[in-house]
PDB file of N, CA and C in Angstrom:
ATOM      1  N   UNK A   1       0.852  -1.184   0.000  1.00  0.00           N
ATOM      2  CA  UNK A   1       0.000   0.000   0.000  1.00  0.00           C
ATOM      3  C   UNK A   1       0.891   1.239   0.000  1.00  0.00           C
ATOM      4  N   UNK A   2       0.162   2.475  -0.880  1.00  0.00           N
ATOM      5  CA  UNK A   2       1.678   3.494  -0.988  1.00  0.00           C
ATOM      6  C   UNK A   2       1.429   4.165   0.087  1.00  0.00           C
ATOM      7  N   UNK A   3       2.245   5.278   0.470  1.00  0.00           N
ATOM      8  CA  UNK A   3       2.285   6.106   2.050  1.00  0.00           C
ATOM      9  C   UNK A   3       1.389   7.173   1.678  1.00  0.00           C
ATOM     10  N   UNK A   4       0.411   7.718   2.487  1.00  0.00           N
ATOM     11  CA  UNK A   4      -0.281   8.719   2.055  1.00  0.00           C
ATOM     12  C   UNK A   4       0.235  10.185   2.868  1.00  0.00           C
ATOM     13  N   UNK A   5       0.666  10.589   2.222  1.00  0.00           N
ATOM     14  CA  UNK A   5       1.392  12.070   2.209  1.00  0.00           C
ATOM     15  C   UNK A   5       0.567  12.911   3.142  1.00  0.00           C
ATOM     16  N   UNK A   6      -0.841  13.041   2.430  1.00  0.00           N
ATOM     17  CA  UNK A   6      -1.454  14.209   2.609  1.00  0.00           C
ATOM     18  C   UNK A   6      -1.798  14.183   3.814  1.00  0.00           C
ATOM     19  N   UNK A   7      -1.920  13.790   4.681  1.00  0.00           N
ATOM     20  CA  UNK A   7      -2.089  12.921   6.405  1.00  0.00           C
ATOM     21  C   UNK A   7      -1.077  13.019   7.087  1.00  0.00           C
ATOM     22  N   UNK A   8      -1.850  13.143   8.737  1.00  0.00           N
ATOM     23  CA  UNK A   8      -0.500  12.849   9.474  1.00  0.00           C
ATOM     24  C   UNK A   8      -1.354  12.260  10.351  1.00  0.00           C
ATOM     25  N   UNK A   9      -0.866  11.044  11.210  1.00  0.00           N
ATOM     26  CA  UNK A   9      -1.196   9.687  11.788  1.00  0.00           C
ATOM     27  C   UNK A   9      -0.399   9.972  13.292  1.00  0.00           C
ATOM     28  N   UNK A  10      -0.888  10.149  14.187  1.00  0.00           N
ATOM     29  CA  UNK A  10      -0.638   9.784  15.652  1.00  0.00           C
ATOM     30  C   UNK A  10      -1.492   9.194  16.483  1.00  0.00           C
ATOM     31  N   UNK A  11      -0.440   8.263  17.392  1.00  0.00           N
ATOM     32  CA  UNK A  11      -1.437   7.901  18.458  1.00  0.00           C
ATOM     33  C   UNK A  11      -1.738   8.722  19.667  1.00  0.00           C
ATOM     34  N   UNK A  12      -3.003   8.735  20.413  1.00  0.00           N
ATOM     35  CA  UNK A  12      -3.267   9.132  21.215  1.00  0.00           C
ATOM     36  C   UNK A  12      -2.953   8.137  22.726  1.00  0.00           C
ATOM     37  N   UNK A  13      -3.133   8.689  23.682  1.00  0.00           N
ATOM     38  CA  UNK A  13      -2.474   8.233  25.374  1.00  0.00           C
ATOM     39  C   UNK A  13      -3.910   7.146  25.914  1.00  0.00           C
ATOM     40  N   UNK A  14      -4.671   7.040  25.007  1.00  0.00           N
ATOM     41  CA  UNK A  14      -5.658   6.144  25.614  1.00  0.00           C
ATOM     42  C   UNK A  14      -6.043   4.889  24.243  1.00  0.00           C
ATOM     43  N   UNK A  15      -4.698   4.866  23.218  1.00  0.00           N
ATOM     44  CA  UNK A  15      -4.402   4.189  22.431  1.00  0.00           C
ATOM     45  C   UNK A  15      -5.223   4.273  20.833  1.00  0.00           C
ATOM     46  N   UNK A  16      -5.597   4.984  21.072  1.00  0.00           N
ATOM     47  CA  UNK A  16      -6.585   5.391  19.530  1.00  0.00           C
ATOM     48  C   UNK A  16      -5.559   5.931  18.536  1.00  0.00           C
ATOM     49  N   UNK A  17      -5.629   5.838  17.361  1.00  0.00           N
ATOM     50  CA  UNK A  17      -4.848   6.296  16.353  1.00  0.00           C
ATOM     51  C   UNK A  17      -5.456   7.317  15.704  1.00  0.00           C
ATOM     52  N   UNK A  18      -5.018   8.644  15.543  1.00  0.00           N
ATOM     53  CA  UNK A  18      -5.841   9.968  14.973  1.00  0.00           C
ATOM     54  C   UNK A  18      -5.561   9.839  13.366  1.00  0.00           C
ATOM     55  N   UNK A  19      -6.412   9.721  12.875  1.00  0.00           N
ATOM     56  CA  UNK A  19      -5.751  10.200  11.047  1.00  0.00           C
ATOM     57  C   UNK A  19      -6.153  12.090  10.202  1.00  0.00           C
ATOM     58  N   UNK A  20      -5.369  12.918  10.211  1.00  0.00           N
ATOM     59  CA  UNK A  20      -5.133  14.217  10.008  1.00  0.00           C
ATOM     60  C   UNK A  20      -5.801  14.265   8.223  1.00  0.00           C
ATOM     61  N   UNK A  21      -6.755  14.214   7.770  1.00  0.00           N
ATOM     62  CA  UNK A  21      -6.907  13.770   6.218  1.00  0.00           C
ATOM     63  C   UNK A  21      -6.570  15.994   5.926  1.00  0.00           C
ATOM     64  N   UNK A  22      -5.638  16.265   5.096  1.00  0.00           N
ATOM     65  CA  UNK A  22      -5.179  17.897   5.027  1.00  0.00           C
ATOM     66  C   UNK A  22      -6.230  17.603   3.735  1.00  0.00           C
ATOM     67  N   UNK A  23      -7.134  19.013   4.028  1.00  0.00           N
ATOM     68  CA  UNK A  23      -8.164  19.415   2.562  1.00  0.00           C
ATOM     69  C   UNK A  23      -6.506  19.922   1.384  1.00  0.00           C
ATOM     70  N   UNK A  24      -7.649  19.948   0.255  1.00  0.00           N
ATOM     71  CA  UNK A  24      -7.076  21.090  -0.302  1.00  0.00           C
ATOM     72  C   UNK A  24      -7.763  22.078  -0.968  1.00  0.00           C
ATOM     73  N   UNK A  25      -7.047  22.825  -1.338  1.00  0.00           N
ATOM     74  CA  UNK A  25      -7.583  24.198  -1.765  1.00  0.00           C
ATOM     75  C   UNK A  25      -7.907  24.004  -3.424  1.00  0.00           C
ATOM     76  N   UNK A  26      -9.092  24.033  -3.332  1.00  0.00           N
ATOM     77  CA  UNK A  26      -9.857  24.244  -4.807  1.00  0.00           C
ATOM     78  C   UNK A  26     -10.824  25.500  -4.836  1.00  0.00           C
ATOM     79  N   UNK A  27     -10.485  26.413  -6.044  1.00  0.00           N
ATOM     80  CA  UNK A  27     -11.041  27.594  -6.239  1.00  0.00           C
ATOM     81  C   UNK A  27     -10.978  28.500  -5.338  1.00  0.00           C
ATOM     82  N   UNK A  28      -9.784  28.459  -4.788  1.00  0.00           N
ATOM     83  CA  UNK A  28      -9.588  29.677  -3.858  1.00  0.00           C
ATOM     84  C   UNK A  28     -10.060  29.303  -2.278  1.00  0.00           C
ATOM     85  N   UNK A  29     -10.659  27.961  -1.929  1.00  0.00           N
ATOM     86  CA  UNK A  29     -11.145  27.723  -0.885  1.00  0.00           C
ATOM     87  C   UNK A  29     -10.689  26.487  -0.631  1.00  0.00           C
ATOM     88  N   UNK A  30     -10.577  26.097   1.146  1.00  0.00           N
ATOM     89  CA  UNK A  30     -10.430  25.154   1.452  1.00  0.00           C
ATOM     90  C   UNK A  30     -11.585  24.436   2.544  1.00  0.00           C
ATOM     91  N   UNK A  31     -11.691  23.167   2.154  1.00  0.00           N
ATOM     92  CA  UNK A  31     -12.716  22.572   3.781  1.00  0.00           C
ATOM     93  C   UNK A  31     -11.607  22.369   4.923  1.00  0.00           C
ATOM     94  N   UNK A  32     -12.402  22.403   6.223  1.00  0.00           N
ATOM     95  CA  UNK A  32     -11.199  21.868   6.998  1.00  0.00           C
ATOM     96  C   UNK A  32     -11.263  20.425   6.587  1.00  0.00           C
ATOM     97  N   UNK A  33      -9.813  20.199   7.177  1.00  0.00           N
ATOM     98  CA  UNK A  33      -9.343  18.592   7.219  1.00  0.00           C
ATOM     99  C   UNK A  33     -10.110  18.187   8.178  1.00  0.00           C
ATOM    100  N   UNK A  34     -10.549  16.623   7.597  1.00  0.00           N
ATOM    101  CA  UNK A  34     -11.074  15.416   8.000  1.00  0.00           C
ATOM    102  C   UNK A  34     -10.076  15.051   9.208  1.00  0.00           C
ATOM    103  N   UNK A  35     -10.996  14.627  10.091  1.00  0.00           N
ATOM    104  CA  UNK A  35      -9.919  14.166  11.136  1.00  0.00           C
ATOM    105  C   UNK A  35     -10.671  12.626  11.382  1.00  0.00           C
ATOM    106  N   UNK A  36     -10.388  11.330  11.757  1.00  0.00           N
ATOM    107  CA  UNK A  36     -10.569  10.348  12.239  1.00  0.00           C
ATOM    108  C   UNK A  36     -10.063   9.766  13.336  1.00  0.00           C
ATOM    109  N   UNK A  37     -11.042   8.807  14.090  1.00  0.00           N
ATOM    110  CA  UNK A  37     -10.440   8.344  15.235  1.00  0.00           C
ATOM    111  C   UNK A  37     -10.478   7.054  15.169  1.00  0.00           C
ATOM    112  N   UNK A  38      -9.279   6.071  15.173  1.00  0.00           N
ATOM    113  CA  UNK A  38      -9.685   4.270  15.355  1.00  0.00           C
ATOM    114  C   UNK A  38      -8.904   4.019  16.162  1.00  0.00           C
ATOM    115  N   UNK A  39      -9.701   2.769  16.825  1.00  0.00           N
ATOM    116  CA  UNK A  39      -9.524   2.193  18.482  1.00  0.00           C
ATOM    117  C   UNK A  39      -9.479   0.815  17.900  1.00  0.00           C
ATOM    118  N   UNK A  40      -8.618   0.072  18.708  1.00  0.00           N
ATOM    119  CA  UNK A  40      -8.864  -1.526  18.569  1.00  0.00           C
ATOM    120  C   UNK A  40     -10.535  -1.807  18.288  1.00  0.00           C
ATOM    121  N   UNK A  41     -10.304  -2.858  17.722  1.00  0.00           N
ATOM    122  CA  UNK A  41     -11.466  -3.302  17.426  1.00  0.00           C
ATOM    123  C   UNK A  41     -12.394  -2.688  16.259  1.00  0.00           C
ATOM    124  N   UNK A  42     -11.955  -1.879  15.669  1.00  0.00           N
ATOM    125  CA  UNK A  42     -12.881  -1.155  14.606  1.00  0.00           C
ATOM    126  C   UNK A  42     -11.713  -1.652  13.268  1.00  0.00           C
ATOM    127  N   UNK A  43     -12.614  -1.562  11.859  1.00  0.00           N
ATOM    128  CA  UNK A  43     -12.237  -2.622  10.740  1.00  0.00           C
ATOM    129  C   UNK A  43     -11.193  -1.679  10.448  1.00  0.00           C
ATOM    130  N   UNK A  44     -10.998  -0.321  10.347  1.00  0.00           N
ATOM    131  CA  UNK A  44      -9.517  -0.039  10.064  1.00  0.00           C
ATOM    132  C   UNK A  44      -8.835   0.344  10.949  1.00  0.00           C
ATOM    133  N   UNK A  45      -8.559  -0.223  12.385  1.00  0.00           N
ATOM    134  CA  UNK A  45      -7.700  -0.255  13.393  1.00  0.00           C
ATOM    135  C   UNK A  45      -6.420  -0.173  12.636  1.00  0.00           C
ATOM    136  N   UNK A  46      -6.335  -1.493  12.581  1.00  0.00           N
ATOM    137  CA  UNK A  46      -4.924  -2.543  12.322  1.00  0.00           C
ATOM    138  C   UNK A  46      -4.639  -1.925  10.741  1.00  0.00           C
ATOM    139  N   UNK A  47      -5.439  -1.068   9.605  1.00  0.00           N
ATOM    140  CA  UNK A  47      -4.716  -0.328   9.030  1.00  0.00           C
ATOM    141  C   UNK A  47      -3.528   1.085   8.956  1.00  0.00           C
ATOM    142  N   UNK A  48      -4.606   1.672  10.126  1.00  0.00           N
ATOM    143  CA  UNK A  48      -3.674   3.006  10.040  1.00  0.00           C
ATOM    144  C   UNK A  48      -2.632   2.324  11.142  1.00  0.00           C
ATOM    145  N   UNK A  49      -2.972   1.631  12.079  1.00  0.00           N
ATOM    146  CA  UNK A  49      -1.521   1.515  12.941  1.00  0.00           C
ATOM    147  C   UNK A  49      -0.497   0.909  12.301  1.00  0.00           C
ATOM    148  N   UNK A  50      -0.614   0.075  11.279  1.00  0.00           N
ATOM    149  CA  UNK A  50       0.386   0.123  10.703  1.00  0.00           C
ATOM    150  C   UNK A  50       0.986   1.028   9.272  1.00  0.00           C
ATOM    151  N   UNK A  51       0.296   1.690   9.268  1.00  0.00           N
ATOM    152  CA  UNK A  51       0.665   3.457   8.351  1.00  0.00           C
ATOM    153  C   UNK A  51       1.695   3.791   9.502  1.00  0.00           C
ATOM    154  N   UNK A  52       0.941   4.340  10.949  1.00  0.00           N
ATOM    155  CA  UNK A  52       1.661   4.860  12.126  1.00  0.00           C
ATOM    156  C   UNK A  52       3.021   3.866  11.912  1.00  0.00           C
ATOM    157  N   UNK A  53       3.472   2.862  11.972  1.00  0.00           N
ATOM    158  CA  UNK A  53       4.524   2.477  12.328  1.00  0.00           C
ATOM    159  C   UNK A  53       5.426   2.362  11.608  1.00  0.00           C
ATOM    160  N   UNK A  54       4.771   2.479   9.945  1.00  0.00           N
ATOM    161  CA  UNK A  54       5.711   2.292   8.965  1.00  0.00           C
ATOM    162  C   UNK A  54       6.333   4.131   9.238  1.00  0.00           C
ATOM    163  N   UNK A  55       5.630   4.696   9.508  1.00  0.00           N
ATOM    164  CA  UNK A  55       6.480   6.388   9.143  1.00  0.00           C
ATOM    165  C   UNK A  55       7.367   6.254  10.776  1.00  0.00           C
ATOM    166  N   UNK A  56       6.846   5.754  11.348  1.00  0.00           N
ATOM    167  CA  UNK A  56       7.626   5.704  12.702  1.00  0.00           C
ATOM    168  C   UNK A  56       9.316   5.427  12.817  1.00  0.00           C
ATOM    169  N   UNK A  57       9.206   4.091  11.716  1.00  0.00           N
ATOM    170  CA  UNK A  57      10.226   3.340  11.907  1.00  0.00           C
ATOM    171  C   UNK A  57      11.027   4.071  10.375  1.00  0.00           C
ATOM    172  N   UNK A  58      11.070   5.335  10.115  1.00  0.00           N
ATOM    173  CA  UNK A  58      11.507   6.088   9.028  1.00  0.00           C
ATOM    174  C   UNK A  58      12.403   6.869   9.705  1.00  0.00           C
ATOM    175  N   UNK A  59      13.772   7.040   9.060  1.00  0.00           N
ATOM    176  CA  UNK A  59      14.642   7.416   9.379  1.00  0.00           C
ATOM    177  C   UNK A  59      13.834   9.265   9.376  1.00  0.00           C
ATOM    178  N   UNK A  60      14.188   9.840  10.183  1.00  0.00           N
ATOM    179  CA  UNK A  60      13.648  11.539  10.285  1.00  0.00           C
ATOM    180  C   UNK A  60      15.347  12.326  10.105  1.00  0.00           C
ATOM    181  N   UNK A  61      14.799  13.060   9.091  1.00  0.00           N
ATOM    182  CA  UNK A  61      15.925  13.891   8.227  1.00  0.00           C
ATOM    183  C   UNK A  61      15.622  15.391   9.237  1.00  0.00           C
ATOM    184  N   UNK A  62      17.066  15.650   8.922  1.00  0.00           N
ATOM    185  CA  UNK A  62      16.901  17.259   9.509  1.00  0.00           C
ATOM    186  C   UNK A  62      16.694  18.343   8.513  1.00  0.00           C
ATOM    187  N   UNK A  63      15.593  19.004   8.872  1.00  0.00           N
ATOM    188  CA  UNK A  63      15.524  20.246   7.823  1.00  0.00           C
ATOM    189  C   UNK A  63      16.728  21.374   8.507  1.00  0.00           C
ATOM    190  N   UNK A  64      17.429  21.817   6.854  1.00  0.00           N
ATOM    191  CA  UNK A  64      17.862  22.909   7.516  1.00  0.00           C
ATOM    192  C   UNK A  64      17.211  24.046   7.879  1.00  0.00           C
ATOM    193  N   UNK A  65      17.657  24.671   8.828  1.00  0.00           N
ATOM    194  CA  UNK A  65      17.691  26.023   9.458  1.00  0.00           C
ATOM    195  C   UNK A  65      18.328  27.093   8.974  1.00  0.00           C
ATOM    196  N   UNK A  66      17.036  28.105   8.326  1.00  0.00           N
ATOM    197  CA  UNK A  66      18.242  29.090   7.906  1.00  0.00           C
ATOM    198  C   UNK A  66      17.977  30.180   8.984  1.00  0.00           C
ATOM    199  N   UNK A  67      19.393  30.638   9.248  1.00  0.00           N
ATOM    200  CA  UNK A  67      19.212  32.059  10.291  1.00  0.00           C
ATOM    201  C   UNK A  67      19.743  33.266   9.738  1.00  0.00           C
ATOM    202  N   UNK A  68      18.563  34.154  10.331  1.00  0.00           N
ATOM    203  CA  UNK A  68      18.118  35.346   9.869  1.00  0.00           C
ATOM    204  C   UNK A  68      20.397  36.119   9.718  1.00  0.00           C
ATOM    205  N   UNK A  69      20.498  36.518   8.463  1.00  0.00           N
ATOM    206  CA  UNK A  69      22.089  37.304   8.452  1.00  0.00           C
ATOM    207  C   UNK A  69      21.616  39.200   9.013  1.00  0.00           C
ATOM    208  N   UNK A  70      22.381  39.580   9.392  1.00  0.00           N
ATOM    209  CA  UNK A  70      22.566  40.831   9.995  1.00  0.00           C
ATOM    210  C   UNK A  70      23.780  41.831   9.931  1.00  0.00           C
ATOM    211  N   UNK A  71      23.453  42.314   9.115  1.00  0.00           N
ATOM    212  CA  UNK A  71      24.885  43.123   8.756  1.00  0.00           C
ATOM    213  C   UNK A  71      24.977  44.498   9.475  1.00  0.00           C
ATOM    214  N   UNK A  72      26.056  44.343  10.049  1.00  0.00           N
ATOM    215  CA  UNK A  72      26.388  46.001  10.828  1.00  0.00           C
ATOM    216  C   UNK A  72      26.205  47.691  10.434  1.00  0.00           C
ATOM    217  N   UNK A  73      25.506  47.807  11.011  1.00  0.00           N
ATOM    218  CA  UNK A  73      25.294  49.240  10.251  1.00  0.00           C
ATOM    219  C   UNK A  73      26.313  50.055  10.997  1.00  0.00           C
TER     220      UNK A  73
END
Protein backbone atom coordinates (compact mmCIF):
# COMPACT_ATOMS: atom_id res chain seq x y z
CA UNK A 1 0.00 0.00 0.00
CA UNK A 2 1.68 3.49 -0.99
CA UNK A 3 2.28 6.11 2.05
CA UNK A 4 -0.28 8.72 2.06
CA UNK A 5 1.39 12.07 2.21
CA UNK A 6 -1.45 14.21 2.61
CA UNK A 7 -2.09 12.92 6.40
CA UNK A 8 -0.50 12.85 9.47
CA UNK A 9 -1.20 9.69 11.79
CA UNK A 10 -0.64 9.78 15.65
CA UNK A 11 -1.44 7.90 18.46
CA UNK A 12 -3.27 9.13 21.22
CA UNK A 13 -2.47 8.23 25.37
CA UNK A 14 -5.66 6.14 25.61
CA UNK A 15 -4.40 4.19 22.43
CA UNK A 16 -6.59 5.39 19.53
CA UNK A 17 -4.85 6.30 16.35
CA UNK A 18 -5.84 9.97 14.97
CA UNK A 19 -5.75 10.20 11.05
CA UNK A 20 -5.13 14.22 10.01
CA UNK A 21 -6.91 13.77 6.22
CA UNK A 22 -5.18 17.90 5.03
CA UNK A 23 -8.16 19.41 2.56
CA UNK A 24 -7.08 21.09 -0.30
CA UNK A 25 -7.58 24.20 -1.76
CA UNK A 26 -9.86 24.24 -4.81
CA UNK A 27 -11.04 27.59 -6.24
CA UNK A 28 -9.59 29.68 -3.86
CA UNK A 29 -11.15 27.72 -0.88
CA UNK A 30 -10.43 25.15 1.45
CA UNK A 31 -12.72 22.57 3.78
CA UNK A 32 -11.20 21.87 7.00
CA UNK A 33 -9.34 18.59 7.22
CA UNK A 34 -11.07 15.42 8.00
CA UNK A 35 -9.92 14.17 11.14
CA UNK A 36 -10.57 10.35 12.24
CA UNK A 37 -10.44 8.34 15.23
CA UNK A 38 -9.69 4.27 15.36
CA UNK A 39 -9.52 2.19 18.48
CA UNK A 40 -8.86 -1.53 18.57
CA UNK A 41 -11.47 -3.30 17.43
CA UNK A 42 -12.88 -1.16 14.61
CA UNK A 43 -12.24 -2.62 10.74
CA UNK A 44 -9.52 -0.04 10.06
CA UNK A 45 -7.70 -0.26 13.39
CA UNK A 46 -4.92 -2.54 12.32
CA UNK A 47 -4.72 -0.33 9.03
CA UNK A 48 -3.67 3.01 10.04
CA UNK A 49 -1.52 1.52 12.94
CA UNK A 50 0.39 0.12 10.70
CA UNK A 51 0.67 3.46 8.35
CA UNK A 52 1.66 4.86 12.13
CA UNK A 53 4.52 2.48 12.33
CA UNK A 54 5.71 2.29 8.97
CA UNK A 55 6.48 6.39 9.14
CA UNK A 56 7.63 5.70 12.70
CA UNK A 57 10.23 3.34 11.91
CA UNK A 58 11.51 6.09 9.03
CA UNK A 59 14.64 7.42 9.38
CA UNK A 60 13.65 11.54 10.29
CA UNK A 61 15.92 13.89 8.23
CA UNK A 62 16.90 17.26 9.51
CA UNK A 63 15.52 20.25 7.82
CA UNK A 64 17.86 22.91 7.52
CA UNK A 65 17.69 26.02 9.46
CA UNK A 66 18.24 29.09 7.91
CA UNK A 67 19.21 32.06 10.29
CA UNK A 68 18.12 35.35 9.87
CA UNK A 69 22.09 37.30 8.45
CA UNK A 70 22.57 40.83 10.00
CA UNK A 71 24.88 43.12 8.76
CA UNK A 72 26.39 46.00 10.83
CA UNK A 73 25.29 49.24 10.25
Amino acid sequence: MPDIPSCDIERRVDGAVVVRVHSRVTGGRALPDAVFAFRAGDPQFSFWEQQLRQREMLPTTELPISMPMYEPT
